[in-house]
N, C-alpha and C. Protein backbone atom coordinates (compact mmCIF):
# COMPACT_ATOMS: atom_id res chain seq x y z
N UNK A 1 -8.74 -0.72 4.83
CA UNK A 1 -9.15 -1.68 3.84
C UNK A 1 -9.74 -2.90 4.52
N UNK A 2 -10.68 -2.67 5.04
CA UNK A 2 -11.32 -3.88 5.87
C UNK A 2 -12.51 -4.96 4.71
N UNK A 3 -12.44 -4.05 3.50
CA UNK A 3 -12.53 -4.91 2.44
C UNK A 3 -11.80 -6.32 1.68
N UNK A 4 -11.34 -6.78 2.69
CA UNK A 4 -10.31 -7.82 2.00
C UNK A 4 -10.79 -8.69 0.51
N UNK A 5 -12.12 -8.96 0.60
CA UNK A 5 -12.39 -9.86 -0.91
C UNK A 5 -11.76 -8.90 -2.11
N UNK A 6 -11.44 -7.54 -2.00
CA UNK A 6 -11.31 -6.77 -3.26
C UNK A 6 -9.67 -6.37 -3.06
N UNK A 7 -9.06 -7.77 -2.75
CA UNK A 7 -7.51 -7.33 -2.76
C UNK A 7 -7.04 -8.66 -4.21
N UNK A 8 -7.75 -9.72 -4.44
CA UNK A 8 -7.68 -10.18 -5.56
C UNK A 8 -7.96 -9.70 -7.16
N UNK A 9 -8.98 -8.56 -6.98
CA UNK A 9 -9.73 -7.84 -7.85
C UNK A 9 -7.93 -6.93 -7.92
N UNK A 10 -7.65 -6.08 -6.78
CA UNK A 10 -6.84 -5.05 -7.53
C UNK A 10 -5.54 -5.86 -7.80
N UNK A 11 -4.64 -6.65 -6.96
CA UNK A 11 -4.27 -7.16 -7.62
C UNK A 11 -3.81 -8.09 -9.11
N UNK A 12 -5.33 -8.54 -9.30
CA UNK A 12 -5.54 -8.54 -11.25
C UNK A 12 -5.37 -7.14 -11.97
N UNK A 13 -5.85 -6.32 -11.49
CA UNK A 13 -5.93 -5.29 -11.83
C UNK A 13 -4.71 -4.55 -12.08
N UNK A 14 -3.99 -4.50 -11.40
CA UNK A 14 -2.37 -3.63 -11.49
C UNK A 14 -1.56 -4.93 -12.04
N UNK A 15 -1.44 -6.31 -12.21
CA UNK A 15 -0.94 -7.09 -12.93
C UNK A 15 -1.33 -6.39 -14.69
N UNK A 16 -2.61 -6.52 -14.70
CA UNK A 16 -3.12 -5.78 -15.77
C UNK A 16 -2.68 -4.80 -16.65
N UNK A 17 -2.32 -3.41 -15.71
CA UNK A 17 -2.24 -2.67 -16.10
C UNK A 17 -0.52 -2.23 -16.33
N UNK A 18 0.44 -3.43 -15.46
CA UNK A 18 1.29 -3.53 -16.00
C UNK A 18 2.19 -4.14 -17.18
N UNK A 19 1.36 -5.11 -17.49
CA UNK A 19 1.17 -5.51 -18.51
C UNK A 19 2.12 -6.63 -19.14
N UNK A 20 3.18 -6.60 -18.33
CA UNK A 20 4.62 -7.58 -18.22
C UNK A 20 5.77 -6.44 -18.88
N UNK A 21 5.39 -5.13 -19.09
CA UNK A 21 6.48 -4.54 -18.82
C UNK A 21 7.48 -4.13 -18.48
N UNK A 22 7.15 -4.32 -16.88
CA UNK A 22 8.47 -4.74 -15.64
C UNK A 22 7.78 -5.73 -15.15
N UNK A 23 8.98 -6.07 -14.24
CA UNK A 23 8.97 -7.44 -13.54
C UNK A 23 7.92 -7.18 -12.54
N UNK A 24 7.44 -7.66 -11.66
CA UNK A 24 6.42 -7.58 -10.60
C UNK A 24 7.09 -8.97 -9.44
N UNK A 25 6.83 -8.37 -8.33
CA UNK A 25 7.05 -9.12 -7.32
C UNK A 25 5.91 -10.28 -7.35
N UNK A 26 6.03 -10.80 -6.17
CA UNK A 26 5.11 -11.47 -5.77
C UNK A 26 3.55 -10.48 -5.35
N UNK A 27 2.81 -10.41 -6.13
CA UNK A 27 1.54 -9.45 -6.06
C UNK A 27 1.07 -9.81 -4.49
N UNK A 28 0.84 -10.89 -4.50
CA UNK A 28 0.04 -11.93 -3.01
C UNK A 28 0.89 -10.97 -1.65
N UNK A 29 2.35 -11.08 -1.74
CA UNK A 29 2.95 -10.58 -0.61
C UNK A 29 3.05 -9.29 -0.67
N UNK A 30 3.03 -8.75 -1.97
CA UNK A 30 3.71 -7.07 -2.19
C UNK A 30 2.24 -6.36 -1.63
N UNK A 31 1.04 -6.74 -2.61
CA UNK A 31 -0.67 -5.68 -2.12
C UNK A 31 -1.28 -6.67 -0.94
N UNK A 32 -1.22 -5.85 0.00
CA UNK A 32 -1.29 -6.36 1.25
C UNK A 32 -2.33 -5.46 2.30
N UNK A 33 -3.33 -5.28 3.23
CA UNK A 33 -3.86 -4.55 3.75
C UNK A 33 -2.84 -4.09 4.53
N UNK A 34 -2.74 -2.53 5.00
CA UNK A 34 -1.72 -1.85 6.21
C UNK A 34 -1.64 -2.86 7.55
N UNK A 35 -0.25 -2.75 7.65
CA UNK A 35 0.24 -3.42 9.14
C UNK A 35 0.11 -2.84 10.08
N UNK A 36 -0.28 -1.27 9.59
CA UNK A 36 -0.92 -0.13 11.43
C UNK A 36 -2.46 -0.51 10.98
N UNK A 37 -3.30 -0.91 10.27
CA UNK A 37 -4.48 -1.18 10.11
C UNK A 37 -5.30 0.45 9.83
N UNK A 38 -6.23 0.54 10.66
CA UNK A 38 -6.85 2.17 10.28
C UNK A 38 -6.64 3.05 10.60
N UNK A 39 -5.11 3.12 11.31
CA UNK A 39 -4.06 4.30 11.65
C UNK A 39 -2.83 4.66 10.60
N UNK A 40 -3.01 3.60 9.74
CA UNK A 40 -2.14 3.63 8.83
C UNK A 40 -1.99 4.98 8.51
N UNK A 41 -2.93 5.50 7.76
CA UNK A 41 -2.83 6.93 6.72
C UNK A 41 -2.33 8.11 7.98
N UNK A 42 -2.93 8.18 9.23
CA UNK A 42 -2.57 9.17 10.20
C UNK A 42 -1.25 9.12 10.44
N UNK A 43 -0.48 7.93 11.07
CA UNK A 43 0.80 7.58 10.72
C UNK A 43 1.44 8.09 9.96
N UNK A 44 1.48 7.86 9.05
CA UNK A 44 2.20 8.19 8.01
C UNK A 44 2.45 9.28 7.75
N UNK A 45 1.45 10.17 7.26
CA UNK A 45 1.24 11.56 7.93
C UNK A 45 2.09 12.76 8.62
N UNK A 46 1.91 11.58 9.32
CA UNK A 46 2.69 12.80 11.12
C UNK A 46 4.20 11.88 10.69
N UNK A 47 4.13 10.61 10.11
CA UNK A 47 6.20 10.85 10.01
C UNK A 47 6.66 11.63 8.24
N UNK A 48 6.05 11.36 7.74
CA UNK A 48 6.13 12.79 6.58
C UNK A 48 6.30 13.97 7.20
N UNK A 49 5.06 14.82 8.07
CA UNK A 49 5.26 16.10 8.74
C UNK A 49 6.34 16.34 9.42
N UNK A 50 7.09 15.12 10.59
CA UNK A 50 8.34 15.51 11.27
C UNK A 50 9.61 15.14 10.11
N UNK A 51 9.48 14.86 9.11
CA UNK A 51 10.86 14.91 8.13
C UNK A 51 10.69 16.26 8.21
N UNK A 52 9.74 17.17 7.79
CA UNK A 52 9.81 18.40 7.40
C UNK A 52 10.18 19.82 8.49
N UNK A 53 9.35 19.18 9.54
CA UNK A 53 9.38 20.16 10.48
C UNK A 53 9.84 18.66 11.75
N UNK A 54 10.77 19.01 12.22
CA UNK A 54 11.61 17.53 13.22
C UNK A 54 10.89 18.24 14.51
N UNK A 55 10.43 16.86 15.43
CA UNK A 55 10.00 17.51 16.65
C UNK A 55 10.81 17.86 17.42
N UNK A 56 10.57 18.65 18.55
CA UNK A 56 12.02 19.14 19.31
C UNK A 56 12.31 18.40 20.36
């Protein structure tokens, strides 16, 4: 997400679409760009895959 101007956009957006139904955190701190940056999704990934199959 090296798009950062369109983290105000979704943030309105999922405020939106929740509608005050449930509570919502702090949007600003909660939708946030990844803290591994553009390894994020690979990451993640491979620790999903070793829950399933554990490395040896």
């Amino acid at each position: 997400m090296h798009q950062t101007h369109l983290f105000p956009r979704i943030r309105h957006h999922v405020a939106a679409c929740i509608n005050g139904y449930v509570a919502l955190p702090d949007l600003d701190t909660f939708i946030v760009p990844p803290a591994l940056g553009d390894r994020a999704g690979v990451l993640g990934a491979l620790a999903l895959a070793e829950e399933v199959v554990p490395w040896p």
